[in-house]
PDB file of N, CA and C in Angstrom:
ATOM      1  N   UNK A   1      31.176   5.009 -14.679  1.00  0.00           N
ATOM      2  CA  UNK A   1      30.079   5.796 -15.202  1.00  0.00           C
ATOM      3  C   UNK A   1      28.764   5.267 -14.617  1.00  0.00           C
ATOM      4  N   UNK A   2      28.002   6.098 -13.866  1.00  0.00           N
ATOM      5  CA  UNK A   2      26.785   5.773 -13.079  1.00  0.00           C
ATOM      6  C   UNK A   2      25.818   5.845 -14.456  1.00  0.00           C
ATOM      7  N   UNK A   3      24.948   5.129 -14.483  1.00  0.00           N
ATOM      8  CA  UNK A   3      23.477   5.184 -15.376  1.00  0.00           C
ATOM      9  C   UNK A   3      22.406   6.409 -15.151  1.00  0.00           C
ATOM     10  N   UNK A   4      22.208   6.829 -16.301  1.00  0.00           N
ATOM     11  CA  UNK A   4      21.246   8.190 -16.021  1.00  0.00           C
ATOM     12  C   UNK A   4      19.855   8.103 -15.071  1.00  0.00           C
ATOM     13  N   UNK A   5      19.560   6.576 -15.238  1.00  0.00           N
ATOM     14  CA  UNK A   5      18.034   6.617 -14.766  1.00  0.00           C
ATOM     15  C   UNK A   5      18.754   6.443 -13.162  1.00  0.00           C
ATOM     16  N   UNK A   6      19.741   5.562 -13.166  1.00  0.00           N
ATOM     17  CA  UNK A   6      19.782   6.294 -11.586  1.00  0.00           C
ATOM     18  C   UNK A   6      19.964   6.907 -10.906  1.00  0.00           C
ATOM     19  N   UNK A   7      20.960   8.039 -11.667  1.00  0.00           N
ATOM     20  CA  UNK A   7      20.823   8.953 -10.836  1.00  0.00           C
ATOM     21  C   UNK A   7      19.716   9.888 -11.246  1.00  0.00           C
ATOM     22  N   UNK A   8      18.775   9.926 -12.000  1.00  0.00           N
ATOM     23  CA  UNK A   8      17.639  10.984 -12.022  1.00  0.00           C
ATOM     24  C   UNK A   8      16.901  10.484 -10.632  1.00  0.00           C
ATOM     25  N   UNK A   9      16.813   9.174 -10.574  1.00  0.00           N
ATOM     26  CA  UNK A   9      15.772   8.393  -9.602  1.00  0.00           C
ATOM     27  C   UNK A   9      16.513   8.809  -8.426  1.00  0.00           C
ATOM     28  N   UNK A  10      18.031   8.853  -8.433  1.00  0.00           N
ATOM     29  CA  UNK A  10      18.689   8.874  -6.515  1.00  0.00           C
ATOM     30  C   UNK A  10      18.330  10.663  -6.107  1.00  0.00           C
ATOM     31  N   UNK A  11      18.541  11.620  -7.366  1.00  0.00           N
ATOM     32  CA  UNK A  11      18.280  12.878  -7.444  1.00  0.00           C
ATOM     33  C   UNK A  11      17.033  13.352  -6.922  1.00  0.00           C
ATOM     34  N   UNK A  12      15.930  12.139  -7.468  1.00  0.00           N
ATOM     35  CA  UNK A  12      14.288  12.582  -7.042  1.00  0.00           C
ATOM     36  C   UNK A  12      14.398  12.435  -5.890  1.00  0.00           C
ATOM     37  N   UNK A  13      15.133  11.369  -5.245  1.00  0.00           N
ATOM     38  CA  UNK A  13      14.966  10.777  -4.109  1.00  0.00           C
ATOM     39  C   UNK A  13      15.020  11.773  -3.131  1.00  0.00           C
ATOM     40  N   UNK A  14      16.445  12.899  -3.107  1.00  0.00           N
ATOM     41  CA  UNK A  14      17.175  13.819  -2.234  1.00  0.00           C
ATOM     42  C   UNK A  14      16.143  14.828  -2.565  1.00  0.00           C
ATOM     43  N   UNK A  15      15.345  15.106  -3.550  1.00  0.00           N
ATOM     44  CA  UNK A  15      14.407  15.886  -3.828  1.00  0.00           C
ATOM     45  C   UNK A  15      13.524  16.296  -2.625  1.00  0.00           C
ATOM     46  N   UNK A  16      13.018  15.006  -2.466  1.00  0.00           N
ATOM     47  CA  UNK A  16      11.756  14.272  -1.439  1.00  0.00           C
ATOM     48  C   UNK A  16      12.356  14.563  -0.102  1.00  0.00           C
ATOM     49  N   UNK A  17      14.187  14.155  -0.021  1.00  0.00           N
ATOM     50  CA  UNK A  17      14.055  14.253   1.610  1.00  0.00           C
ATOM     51  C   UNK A  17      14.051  15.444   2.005  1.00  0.00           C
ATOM     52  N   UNK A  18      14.871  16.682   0.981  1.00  0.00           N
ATOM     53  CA  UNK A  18      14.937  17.548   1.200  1.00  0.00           C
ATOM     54  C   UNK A  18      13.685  18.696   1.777  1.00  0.00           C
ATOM     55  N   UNK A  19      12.885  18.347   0.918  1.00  0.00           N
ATOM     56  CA  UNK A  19      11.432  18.605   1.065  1.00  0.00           C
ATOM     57  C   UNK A  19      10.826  18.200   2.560  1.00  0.00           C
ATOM     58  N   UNK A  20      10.859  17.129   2.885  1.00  0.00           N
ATOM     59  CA  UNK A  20      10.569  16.475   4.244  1.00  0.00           C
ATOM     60  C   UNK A  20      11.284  17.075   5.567  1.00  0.00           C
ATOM     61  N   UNK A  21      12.636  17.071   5.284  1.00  0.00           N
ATOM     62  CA  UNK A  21      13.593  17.784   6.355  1.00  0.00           C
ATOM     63  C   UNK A  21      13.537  19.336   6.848  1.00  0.00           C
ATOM     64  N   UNK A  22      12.455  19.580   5.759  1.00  0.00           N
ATOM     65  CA  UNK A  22      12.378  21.029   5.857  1.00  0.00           C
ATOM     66  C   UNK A  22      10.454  21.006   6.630  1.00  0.00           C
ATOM     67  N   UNK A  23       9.855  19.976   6.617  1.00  0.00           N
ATOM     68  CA  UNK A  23       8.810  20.275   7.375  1.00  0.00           C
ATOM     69  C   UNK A  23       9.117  19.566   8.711  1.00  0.00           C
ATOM     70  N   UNK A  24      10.189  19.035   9.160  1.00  0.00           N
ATOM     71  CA  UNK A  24      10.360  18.537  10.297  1.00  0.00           C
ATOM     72  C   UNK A  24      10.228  17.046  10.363  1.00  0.00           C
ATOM     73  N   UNK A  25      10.452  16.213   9.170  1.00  0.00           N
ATOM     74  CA  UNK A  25      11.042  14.247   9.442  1.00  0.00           C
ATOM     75  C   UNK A  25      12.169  14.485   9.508  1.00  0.00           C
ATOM     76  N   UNK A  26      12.253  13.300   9.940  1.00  0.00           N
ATOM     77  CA  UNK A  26      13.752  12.876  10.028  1.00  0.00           C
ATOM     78  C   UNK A  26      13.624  11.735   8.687  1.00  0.00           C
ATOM     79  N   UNK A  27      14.669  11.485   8.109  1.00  0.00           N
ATOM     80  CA  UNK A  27      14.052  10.818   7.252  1.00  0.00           C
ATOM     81  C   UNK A  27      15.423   9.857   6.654  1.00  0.00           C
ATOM     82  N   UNK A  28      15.301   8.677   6.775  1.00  0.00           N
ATOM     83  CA  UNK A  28      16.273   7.464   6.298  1.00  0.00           C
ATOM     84  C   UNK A  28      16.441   7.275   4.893  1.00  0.00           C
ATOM     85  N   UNK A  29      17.141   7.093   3.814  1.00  0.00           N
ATOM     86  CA  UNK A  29      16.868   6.433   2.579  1.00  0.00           C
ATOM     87  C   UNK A  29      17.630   5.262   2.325  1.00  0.00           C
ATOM     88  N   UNK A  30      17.585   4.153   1.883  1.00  0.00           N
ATOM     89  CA  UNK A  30      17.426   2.672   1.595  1.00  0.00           C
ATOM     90  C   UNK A  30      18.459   2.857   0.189  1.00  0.00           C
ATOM     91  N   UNK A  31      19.715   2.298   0.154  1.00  0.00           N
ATOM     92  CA  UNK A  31      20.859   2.805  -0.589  1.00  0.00           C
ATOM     93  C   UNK A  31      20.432   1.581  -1.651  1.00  0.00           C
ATOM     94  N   UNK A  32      20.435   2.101  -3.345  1.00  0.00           N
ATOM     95  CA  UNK A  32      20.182   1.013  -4.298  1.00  0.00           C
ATOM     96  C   UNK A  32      18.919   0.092  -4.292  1.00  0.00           C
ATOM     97  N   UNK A  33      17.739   0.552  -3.513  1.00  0.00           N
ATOM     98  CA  UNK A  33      16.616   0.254  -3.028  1.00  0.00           C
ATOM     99  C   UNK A  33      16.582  -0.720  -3.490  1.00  0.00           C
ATOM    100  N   UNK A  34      16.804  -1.939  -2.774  1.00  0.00           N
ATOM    101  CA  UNK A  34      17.157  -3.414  -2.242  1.00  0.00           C
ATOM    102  C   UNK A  34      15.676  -3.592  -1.570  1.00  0.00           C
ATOM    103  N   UNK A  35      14.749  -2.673  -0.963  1.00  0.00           N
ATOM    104  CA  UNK A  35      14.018  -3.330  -0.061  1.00  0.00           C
ATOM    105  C   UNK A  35      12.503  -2.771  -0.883  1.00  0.00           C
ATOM    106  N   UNK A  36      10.993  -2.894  -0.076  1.00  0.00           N
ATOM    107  CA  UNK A  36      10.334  -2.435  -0.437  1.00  0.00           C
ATOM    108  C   UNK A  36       9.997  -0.987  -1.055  1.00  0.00           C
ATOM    109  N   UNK A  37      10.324  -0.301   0.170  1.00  0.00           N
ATOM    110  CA  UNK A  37      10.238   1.109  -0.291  1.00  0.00           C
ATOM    111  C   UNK A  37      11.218   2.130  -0.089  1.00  0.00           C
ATOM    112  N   UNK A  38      11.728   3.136  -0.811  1.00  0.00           N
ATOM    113  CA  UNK A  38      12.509   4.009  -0.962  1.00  0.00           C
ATOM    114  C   UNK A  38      13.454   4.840   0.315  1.00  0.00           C
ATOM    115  N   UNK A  39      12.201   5.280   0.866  1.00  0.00           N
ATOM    116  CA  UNK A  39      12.324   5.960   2.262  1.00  0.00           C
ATOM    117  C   UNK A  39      11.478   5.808   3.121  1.00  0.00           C
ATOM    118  N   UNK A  40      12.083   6.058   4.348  1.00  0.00           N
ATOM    119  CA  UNK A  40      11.295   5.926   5.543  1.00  0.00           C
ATOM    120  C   UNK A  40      11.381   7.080   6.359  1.00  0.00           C
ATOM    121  N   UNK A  41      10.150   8.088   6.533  1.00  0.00           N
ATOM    122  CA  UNK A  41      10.183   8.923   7.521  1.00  0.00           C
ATOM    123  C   UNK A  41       9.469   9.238   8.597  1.00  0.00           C
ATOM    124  N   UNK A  42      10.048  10.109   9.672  1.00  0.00           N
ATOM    125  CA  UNK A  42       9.175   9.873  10.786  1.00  0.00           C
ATOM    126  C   UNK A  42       8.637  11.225  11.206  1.00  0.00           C
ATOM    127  N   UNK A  43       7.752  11.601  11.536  1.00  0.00           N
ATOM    128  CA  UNK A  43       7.151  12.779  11.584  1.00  0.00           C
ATOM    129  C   UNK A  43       7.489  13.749  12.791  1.00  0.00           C
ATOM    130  N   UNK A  44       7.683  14.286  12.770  1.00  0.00           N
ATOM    131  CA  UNK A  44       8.345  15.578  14.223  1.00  0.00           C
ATOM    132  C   UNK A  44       7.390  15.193  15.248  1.00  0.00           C
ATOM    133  N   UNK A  45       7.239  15.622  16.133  1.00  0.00           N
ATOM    134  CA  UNK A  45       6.452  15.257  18.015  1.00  0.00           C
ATOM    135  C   UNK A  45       5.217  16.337  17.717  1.00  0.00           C
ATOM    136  N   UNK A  46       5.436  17.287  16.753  1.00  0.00           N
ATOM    137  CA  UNK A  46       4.274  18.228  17.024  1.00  0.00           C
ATOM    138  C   UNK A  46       3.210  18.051  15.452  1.00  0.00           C
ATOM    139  N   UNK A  47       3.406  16.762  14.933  1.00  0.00           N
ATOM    140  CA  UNK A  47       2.509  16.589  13.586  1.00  0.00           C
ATOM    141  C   UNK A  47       1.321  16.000  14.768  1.00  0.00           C
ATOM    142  N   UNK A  48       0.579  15.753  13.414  1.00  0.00           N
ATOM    143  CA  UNK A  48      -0.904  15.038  13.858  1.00  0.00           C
ATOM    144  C   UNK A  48      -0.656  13.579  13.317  1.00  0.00           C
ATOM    145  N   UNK A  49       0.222  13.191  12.441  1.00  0.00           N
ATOM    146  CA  UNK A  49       0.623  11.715  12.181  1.00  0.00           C
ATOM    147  C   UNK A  49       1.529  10.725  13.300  1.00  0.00           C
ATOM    148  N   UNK A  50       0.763  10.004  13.825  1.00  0.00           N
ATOM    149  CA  UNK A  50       1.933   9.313  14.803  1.00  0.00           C
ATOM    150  C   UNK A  50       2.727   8.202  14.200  1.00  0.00           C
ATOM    151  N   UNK A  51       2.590   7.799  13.031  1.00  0.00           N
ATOM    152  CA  UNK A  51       3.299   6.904  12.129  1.00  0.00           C
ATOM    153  C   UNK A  51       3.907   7.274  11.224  1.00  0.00           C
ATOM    154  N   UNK A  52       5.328   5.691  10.902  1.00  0.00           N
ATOM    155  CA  UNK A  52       6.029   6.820  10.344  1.00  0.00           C
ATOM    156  C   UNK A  52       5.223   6.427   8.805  1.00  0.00           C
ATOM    157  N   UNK A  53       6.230   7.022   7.633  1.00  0.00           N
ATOM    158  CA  UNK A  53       5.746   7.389   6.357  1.00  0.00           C
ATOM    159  C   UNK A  53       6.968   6.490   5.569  1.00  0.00           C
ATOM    160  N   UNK A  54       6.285   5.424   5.010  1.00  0.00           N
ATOM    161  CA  UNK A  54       6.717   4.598   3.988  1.00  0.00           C
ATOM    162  C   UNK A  54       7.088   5.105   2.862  1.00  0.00           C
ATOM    163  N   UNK A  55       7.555   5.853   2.062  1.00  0.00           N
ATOM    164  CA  UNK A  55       7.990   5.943   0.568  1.00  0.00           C
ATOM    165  C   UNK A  55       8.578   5.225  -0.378  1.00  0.00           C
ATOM    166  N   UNK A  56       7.945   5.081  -1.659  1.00  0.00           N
ATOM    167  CA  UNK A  56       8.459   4.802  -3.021  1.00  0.00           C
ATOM    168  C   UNK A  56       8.599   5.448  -3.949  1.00  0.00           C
ATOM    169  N   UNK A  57       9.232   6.491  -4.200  1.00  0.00           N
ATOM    170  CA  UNK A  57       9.654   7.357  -5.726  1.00  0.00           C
ATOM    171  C   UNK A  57       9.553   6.494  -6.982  1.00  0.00           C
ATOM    172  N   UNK A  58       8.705   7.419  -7.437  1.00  0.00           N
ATOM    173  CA  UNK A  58       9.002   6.784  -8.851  1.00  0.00           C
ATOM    174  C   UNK A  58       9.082   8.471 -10.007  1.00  0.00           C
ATOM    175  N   UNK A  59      10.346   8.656  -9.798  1.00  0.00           N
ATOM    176  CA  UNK A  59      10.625   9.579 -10.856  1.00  0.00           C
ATOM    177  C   UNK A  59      10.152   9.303 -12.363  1.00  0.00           C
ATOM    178  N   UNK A  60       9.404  10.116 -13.613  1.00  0.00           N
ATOM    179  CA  UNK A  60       9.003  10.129 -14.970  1.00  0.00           C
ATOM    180  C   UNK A  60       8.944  11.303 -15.279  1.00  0.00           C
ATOM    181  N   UNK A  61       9.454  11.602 -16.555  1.00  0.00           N
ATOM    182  CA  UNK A  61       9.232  12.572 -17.174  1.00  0.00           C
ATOM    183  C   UNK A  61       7.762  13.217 -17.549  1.00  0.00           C
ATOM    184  N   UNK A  62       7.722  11.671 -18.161  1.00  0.00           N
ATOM    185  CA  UNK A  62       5.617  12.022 -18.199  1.00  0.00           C
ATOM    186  C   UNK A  62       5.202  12.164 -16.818  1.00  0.00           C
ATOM    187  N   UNK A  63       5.259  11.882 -15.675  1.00  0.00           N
ATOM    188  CA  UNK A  63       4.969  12.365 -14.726  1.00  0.00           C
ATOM    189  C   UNK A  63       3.289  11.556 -13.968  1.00  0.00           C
ATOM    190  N   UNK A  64       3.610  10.061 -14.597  1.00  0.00           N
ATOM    191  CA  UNK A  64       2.879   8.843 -14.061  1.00  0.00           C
ATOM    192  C   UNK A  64       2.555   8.537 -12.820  1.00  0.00           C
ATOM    193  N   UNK A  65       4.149   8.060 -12.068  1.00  0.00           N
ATOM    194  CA  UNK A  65       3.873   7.641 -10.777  1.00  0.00           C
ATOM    195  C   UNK A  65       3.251   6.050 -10.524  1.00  0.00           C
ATOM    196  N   UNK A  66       3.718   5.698 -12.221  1.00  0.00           N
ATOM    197  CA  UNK A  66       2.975   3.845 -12.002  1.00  0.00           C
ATOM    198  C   UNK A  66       4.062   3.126 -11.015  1.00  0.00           C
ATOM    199  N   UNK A  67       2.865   2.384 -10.450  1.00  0.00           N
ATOM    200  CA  UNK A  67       3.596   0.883  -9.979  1.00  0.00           C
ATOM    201  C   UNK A  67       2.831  -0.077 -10.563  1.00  0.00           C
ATOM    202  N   UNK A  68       3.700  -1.373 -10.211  1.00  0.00           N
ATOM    203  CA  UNK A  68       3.109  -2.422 -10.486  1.00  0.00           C
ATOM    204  C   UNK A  68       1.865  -2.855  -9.397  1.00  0.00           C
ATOM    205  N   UNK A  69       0.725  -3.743  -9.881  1.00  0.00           N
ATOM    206  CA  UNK A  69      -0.342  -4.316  -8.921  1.00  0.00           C
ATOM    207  C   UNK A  69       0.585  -5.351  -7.959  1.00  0.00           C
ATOM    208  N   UNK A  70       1.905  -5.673  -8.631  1.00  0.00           N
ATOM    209  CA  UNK A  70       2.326  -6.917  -7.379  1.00  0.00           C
ATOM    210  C   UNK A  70       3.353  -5.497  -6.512  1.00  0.00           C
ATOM    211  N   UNK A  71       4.349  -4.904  -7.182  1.00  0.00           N
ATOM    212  CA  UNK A  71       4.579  -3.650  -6.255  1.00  0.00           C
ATOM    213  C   UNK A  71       3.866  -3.047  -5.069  1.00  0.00           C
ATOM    214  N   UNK A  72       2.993  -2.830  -5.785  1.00  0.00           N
ATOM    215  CA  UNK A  72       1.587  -2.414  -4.732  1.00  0.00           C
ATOM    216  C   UNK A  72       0.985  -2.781  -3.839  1.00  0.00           C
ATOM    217  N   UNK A  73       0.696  -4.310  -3.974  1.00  0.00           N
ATOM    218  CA  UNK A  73       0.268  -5.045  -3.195  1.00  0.00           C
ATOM    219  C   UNK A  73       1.796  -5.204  -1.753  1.00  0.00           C
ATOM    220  N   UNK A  74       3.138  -5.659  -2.224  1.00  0.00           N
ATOM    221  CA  UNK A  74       4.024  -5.920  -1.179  1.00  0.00           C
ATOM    222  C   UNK A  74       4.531  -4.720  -0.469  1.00  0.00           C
ATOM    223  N   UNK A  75       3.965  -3.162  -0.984  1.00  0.00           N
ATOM    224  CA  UNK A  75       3.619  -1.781  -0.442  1.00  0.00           C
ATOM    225  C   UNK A  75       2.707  -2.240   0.767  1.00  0.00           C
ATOM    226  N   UNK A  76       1.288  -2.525   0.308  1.00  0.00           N
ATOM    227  CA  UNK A  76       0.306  -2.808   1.154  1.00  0.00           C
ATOM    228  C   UNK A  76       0.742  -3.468   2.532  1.00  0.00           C
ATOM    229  N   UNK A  77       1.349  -4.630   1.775  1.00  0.00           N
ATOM    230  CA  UNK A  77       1.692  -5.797   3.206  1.00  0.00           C
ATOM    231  C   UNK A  77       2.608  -4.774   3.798  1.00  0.00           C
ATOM    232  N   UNK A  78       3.764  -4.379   3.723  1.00  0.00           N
ATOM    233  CA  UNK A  78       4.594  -3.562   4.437  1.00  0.00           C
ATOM    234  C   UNK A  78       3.962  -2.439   5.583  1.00  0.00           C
ATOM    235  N   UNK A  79       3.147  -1.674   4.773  1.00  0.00           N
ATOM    236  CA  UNK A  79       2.006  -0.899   5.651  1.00  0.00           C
ATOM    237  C   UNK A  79       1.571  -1.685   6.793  1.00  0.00           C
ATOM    238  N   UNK A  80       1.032  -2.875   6.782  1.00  0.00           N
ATOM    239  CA  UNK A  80       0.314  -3.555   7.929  1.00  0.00           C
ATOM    240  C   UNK A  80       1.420  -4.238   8.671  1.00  0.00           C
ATOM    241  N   UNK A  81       2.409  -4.946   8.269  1.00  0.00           N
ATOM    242  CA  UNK A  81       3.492  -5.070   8.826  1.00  0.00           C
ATOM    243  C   UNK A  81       3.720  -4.392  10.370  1.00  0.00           C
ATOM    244  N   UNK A  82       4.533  -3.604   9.404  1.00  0.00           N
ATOM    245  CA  UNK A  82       4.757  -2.056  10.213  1.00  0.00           C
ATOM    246  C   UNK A  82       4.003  -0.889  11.013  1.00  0.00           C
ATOM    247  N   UNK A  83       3.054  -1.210  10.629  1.00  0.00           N
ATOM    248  CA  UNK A  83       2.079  -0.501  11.060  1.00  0.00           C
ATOM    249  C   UNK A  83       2.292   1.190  10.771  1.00  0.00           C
ATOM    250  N   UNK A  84       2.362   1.540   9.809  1.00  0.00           N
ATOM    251  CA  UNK A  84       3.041   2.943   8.595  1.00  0.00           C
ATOM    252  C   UNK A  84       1.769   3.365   7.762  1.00  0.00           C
ATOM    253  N   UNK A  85       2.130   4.304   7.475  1.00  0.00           N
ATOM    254  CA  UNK A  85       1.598   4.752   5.920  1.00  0.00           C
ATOM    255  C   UNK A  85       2.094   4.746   4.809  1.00  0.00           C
ATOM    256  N   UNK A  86       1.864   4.121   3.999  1.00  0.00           N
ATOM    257  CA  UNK A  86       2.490   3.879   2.718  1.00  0.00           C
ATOM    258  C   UNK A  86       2.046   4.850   1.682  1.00  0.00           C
ATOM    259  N   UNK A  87       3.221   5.394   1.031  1.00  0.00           N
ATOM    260  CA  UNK A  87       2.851   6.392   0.059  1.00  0.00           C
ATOM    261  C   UNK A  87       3.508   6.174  -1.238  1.00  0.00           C
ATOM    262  N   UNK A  88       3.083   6.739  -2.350  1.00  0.00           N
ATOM    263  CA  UNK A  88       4.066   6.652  -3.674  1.00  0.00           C
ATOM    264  C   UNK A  88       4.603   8.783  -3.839  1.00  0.00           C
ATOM    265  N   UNK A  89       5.348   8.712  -4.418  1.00  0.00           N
ATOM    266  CA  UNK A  89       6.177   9.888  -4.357  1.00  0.00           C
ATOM    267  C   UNK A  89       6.524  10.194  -5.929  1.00  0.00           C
ATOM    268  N   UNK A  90       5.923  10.989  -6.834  1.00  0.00           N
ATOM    269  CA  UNK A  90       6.078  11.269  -7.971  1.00  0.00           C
ATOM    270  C   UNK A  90       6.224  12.532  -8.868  1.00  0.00           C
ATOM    271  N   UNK A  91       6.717  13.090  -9.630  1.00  0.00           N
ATOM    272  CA  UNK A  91       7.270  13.853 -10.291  1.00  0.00           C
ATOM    273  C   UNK A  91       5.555  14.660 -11.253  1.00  0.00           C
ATOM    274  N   UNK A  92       5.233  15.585 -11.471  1.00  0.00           N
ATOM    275  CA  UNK A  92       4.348  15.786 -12.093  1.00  0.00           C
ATOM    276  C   UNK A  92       4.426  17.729 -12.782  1.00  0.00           C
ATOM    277  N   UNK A  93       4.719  18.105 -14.167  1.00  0.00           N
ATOM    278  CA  UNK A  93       5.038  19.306 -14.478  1.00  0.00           C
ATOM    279  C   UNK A  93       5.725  19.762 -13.137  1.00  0.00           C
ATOM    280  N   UNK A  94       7.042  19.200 -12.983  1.00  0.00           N
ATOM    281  CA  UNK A  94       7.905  19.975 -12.106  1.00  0.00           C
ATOM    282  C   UNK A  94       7.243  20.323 -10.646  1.00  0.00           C
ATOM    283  N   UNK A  95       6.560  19.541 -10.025  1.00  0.00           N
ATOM    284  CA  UNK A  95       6.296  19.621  -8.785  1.00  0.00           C
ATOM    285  C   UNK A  95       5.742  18.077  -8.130  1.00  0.00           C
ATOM    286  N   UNK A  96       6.187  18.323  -6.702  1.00  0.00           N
ATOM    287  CA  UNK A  96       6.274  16.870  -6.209  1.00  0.00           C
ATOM    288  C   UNK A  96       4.457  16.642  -5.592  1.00  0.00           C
ATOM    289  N   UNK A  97       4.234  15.032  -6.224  1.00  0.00           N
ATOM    290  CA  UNK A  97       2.805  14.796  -6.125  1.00  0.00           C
ATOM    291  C   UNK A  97       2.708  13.464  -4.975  1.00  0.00           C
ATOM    292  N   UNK A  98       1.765  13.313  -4.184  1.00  0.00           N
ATOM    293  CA  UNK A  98       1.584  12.354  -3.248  1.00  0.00           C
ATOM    294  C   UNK A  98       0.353  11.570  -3.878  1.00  0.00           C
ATOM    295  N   UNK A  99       0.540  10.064  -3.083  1.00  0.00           N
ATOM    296  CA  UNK A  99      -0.729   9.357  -3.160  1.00  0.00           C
ATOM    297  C   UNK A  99      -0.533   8.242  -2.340  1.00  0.00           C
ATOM    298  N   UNK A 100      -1.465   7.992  -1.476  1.00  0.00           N
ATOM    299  CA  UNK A 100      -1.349   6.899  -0.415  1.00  0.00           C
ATOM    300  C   UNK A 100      -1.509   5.362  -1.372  1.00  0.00           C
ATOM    301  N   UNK A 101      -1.137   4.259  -0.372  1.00  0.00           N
ATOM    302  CA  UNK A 101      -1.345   3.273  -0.950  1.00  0.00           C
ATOM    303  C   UNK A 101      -2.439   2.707   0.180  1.00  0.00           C
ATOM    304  N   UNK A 102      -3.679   2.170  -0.287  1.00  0.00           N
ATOM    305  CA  UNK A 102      -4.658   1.216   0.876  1.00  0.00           C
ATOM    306  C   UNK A 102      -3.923   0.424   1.108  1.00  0.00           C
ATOM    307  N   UNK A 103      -4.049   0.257   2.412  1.00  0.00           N
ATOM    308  CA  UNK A 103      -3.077  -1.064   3.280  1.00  0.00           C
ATOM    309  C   UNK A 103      -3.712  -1.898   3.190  1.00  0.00           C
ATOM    310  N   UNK A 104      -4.955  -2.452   2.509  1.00  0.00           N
ATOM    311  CA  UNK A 104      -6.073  -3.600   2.277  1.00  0.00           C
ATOM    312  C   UNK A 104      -5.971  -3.823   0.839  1.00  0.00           C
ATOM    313  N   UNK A 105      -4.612  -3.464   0.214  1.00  0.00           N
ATOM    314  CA  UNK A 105      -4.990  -3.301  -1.358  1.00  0.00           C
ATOM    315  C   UNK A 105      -4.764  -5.043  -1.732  1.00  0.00           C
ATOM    316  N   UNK A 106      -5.670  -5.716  -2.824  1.00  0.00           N
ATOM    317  CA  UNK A 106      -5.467  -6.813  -2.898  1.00  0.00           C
ATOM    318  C   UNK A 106      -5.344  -7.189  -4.493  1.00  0.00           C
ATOM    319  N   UNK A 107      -4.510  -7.921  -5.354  1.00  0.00           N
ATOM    320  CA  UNK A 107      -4.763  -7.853  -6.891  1.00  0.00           C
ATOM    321  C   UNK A 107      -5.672  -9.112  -7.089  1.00  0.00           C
ATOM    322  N   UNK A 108      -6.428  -8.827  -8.162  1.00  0.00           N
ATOM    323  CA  UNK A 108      -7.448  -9.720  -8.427  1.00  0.00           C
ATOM    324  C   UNK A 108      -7.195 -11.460  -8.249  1.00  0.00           C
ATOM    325  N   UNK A 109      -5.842 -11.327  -8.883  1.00  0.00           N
ATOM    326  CA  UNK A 109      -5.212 -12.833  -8.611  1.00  0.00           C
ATOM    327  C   UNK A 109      -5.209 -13.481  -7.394  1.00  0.00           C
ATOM    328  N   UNK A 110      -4.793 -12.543  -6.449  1.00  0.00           N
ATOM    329  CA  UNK A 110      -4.363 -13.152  -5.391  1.00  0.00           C
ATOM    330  C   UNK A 110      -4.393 -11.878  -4.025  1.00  0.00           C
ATOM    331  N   UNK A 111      -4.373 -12.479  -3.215  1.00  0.00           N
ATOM    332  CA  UNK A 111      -4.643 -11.773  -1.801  1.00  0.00           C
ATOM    333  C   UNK A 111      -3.401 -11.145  -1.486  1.00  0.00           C
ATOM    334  N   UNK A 112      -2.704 -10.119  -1.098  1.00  0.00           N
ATOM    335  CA  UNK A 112      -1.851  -9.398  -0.426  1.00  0.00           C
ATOM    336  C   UNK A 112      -1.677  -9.180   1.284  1.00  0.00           C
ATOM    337  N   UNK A 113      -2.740 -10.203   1.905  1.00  0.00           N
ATOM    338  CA  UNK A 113      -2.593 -10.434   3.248  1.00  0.00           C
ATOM    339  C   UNK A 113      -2.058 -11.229   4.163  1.00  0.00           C
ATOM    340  N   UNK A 114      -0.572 -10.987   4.447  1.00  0.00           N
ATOM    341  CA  UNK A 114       0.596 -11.809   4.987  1.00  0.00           C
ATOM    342  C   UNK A 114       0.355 -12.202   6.083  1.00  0.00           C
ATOM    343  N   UNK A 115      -0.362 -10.745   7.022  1.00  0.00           N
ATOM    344  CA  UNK A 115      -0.481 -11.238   8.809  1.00  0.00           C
ATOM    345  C   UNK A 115      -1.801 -11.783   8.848  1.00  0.00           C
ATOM    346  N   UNK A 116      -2.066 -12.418   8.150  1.00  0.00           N
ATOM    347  CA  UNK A 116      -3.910 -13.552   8.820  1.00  0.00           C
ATOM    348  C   UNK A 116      -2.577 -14.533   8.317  1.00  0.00           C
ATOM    349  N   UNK A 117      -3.002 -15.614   9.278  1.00  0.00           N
ATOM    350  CA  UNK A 117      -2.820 -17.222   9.337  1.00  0.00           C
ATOM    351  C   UNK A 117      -4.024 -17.898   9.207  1.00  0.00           C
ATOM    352  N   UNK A 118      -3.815 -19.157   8.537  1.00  0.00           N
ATOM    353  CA  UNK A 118      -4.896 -19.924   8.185  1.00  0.00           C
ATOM    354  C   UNK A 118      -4.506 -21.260   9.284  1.00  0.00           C
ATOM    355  N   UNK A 119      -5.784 -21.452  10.128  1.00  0.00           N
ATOM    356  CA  UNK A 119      -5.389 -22.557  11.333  1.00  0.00           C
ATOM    357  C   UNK A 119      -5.876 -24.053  10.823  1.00  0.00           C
ATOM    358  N   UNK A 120      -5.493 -25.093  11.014  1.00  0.00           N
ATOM    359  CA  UNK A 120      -6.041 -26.144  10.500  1.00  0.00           C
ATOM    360  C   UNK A 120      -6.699 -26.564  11.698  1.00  0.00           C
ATOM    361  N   UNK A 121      -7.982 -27.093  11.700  1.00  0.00           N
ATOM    362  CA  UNK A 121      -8.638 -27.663  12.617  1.00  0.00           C
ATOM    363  C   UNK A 121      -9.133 -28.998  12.232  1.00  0.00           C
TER     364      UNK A 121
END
């Protein structure tokens, strides 16, 4: 017996690619999302985006779309990483809602910037 929240969440997921495959990504999904983000897609030869597109679903009934500030932040680093756009992917009165994540996003605590090195001199 599979758990409801996951499959509502694997359901949103096929939601999203379906949606995507039909404007022309190609689009990967990340099985039991083990890694940062959900999906990864890449945009057809004739978009205006030359990067690909980071995703994180977050299926709700209320139709939120929260992450966490440390979520968010290892979103961020991934973005610069990779050099991507990072997006969140959410459910809202029955239609699918976007929102980028700043690739400079930092939580008050602490910095979210992996690629600067600190040199000792």
């Amino acid at each position: 017996m599979v758990n409801k929240n996951y499959q509502r969440g694997r359901n949103f997921e096929y939601r999203i690619i379906k949606w995507l495959v039909n404007k022309g990504y190609y689009v990967v999904r990340s099985y039991a999302s083990k890694g940062v983000f959900d999906l990864v897609a890449t945009p057809p030869r004739c978009s205006r985006l030359s990067s690909a597109l980071l995703i994180q679903a977050k299926y709700s009934r209320k139709g939120k779309g929260y992450i966490t500030p440390d979520e968010k932040g290892r979103l961020a680093s991934a973005s610069r990483k990779y050099k991507a756009i990072c997006c969140i992917a959410y459910n809202e009165n029955r239609t699918l809602k976007w929102r980028l994540v700043d690739r400079f996003y930092y939580d008050k605590r602490k910095l979210h910037r992996q690629d600067n090195t600190t040199e000792n001199s």
